[in-house]
N, C-alpha and C. Protein backbone atom coordinates (compact mmCIF):
# COMPACT_ATOMS: atom_id res chain seq x y z
N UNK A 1 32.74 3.48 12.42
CA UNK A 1 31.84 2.41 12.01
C UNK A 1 32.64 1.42 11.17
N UNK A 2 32.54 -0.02 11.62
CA UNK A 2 33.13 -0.88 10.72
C UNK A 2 32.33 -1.76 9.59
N UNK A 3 31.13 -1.68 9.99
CA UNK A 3 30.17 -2.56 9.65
C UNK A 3 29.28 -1.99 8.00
N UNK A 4 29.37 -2.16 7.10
CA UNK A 4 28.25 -1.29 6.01
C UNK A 4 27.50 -0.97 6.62
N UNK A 5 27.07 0.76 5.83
CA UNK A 5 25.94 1.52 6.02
C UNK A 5 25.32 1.78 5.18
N UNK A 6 25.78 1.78 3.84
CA UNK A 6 24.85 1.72 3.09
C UNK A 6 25.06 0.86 2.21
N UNK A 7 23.82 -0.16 1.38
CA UNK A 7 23.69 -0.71 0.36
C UNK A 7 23.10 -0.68 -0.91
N UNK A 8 23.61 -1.25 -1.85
CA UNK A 8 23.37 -0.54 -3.00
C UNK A 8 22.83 -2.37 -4.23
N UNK A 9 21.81 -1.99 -4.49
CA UNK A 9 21.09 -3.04 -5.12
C UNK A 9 21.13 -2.97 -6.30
N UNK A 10 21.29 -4.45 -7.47
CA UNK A 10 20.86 -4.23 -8.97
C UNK A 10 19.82 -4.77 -9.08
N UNK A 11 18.42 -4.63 -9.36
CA UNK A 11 17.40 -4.80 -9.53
C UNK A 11 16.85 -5.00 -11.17
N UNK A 12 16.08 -6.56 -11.68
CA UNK A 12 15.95 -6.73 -13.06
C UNK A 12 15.23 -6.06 -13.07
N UNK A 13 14.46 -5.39 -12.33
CA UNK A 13 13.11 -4.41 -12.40
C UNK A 13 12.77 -3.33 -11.51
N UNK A 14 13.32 -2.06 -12.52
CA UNK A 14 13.40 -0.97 -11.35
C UNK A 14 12.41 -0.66 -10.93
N UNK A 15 11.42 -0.29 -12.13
CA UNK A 15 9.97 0.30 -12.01
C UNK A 15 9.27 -0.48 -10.72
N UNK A 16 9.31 -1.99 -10.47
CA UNK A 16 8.29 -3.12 -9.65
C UNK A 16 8.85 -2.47 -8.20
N UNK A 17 10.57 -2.44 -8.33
CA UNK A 17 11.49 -2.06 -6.80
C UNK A 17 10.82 -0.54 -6.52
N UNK A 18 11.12 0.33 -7.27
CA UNK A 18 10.61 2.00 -6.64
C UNK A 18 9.16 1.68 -6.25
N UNK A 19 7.92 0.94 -6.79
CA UNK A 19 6.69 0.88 -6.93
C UNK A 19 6.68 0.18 -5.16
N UNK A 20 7.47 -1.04 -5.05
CA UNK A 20 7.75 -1.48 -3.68
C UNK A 20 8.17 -0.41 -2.71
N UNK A 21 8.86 0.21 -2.71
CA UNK A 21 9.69 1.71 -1.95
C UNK A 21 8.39 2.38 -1.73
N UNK A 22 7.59 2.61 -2.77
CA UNK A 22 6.68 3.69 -2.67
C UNK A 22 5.97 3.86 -1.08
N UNK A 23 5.44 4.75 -0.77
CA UNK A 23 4.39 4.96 0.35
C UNK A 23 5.33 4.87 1.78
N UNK A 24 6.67 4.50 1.72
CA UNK A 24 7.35 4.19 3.18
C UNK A 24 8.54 5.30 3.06
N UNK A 25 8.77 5.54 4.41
CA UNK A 25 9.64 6.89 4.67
C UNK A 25 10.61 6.29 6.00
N UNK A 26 12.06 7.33 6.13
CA UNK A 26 13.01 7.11 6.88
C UNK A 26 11.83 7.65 8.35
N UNK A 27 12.72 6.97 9.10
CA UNK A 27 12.08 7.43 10.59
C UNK A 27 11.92 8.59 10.41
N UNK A 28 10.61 8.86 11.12
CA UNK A 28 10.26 10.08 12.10
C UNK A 28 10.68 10.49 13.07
N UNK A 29 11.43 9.57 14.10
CA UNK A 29 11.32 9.74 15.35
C UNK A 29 9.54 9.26 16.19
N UNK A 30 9.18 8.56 15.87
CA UNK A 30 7.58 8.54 16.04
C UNK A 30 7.65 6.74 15.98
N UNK A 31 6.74 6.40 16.93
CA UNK A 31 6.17 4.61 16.46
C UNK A 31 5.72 4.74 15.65
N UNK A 32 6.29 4.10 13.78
CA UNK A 32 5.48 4.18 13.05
C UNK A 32 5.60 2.36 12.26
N UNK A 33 6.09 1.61 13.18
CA UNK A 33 5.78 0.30 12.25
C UNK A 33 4.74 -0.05 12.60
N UNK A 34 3.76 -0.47 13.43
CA UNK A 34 2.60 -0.94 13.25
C UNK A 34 2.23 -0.45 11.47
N UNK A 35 2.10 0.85 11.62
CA UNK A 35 1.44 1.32 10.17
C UNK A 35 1.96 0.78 9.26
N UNK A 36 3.39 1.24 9.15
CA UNK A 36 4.24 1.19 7.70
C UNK A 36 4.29 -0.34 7.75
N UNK A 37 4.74 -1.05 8.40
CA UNK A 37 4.28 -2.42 8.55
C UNK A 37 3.08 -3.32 7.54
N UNK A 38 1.73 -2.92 8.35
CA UNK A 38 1.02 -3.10 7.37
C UNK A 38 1.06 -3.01 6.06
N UNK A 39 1.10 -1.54 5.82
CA UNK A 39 1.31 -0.75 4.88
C UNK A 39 2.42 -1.91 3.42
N UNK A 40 3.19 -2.02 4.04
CA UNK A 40 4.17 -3.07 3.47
C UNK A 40 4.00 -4.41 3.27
N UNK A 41 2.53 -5.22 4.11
CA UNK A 41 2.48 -6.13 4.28
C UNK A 41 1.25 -6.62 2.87
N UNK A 42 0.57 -4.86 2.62
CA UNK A 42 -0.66 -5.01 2.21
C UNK A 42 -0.60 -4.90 0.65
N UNK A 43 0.97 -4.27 0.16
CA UNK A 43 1.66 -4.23 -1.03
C UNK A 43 2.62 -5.17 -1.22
N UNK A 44 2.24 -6.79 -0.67
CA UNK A 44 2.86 -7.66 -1.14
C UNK A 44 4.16 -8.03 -0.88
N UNK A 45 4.74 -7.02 0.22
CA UNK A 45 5.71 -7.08 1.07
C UNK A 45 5.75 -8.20 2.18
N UNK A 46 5.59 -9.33 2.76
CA UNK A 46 5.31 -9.71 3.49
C UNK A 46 6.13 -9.86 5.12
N UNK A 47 5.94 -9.81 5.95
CA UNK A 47 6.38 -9.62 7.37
C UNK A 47 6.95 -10.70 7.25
N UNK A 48 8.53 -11.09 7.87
CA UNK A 48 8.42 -12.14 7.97
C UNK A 48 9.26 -12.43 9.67
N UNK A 49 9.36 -11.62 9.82
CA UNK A 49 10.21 -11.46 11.62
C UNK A 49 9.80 -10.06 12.01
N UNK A 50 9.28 -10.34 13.50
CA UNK A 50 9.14 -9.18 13.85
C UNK A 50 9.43 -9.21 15.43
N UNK A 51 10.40 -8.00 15.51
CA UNK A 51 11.07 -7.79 17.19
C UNK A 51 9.75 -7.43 17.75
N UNK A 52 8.96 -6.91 17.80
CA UNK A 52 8.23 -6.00 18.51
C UNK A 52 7.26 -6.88 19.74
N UNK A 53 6.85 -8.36 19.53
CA UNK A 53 6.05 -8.86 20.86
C UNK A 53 7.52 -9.29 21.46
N UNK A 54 8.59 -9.15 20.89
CA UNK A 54 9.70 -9.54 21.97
C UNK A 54 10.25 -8.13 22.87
N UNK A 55 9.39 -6.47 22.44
CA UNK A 55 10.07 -5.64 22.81
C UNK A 55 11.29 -4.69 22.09
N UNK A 56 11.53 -5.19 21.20
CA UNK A 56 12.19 -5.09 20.40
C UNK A 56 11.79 -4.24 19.35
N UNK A 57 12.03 -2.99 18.78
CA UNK A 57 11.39 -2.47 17.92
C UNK A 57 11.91 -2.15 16.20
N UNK A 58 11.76 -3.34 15.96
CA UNK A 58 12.11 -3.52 14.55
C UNK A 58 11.26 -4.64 13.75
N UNK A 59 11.15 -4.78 12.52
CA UNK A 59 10.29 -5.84 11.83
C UNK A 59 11.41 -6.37 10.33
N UNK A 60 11.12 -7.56 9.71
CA UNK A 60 11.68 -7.51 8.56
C UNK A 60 10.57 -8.19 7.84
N UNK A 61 10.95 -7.55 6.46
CA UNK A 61 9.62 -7.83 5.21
C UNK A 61 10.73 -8.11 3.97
N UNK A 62 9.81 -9.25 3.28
CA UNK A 62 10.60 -10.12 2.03
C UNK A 62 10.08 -8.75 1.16
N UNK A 63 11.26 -8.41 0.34
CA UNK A 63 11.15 -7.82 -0.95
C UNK A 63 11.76 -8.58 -2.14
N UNK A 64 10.67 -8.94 -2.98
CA UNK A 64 11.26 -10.11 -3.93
C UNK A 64 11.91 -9.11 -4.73
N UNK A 65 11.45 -8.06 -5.32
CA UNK A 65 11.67 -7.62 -6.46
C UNK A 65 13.14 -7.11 -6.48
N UNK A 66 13.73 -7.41 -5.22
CA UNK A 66 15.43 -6.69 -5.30
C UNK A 66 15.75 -7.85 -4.68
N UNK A 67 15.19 -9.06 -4.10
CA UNK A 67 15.51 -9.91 -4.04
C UNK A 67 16.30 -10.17 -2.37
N UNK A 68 15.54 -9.56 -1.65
CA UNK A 68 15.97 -8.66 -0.42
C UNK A 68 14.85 -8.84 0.91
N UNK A 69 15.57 -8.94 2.29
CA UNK A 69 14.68 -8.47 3.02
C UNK A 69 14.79 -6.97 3.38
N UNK A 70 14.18 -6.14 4.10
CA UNK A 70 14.63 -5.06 4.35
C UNK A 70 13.59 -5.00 5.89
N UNK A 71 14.75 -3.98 6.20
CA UNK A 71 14.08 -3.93 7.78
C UNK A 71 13.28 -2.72 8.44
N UNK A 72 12.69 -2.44 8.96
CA UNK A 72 11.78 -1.29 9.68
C UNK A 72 12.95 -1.69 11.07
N UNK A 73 12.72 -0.08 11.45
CA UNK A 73 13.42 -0.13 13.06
C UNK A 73 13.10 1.55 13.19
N UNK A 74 12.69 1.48 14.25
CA UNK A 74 11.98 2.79 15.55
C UNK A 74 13.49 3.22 16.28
């Protein structure tokens, strides 16, 4: 692999970032963005690209509080 795999964030506000994290989990193996999606959308996360009417199975959601988008992918 050449590309980063993992990233590592400084956040002015940890407590707001974990509180954002909360309720969402690494894949299942399972379609689970519709849900977690929402789920993310409904805690102020907002959608702001999403592969999925292109077929594509991934979404990205603004996370202010790390100052970040972060992505869902199936």
């Amino acid at each position: 692999m050449t590309a980063f795999y993992h990233v590592c964030f400084v956040v002015p506000d940890l407590e707001k970032a974990m509180l954002d994290f909360e309720g969402t989990r690494a894949s299942s193996g399972t379609n689970r963005r519709p849900a977690d999606s929402r789920r993310l959308a409904d805690r102020g996360l907002p959608e702001v690209f999403s592969g999925w009417p292109y077929g594509r199975a991934f979404a990205y959601h603004r996370m202010d509080s790390i100052g970040a988008r972060i992505e869902l992918v199936n």
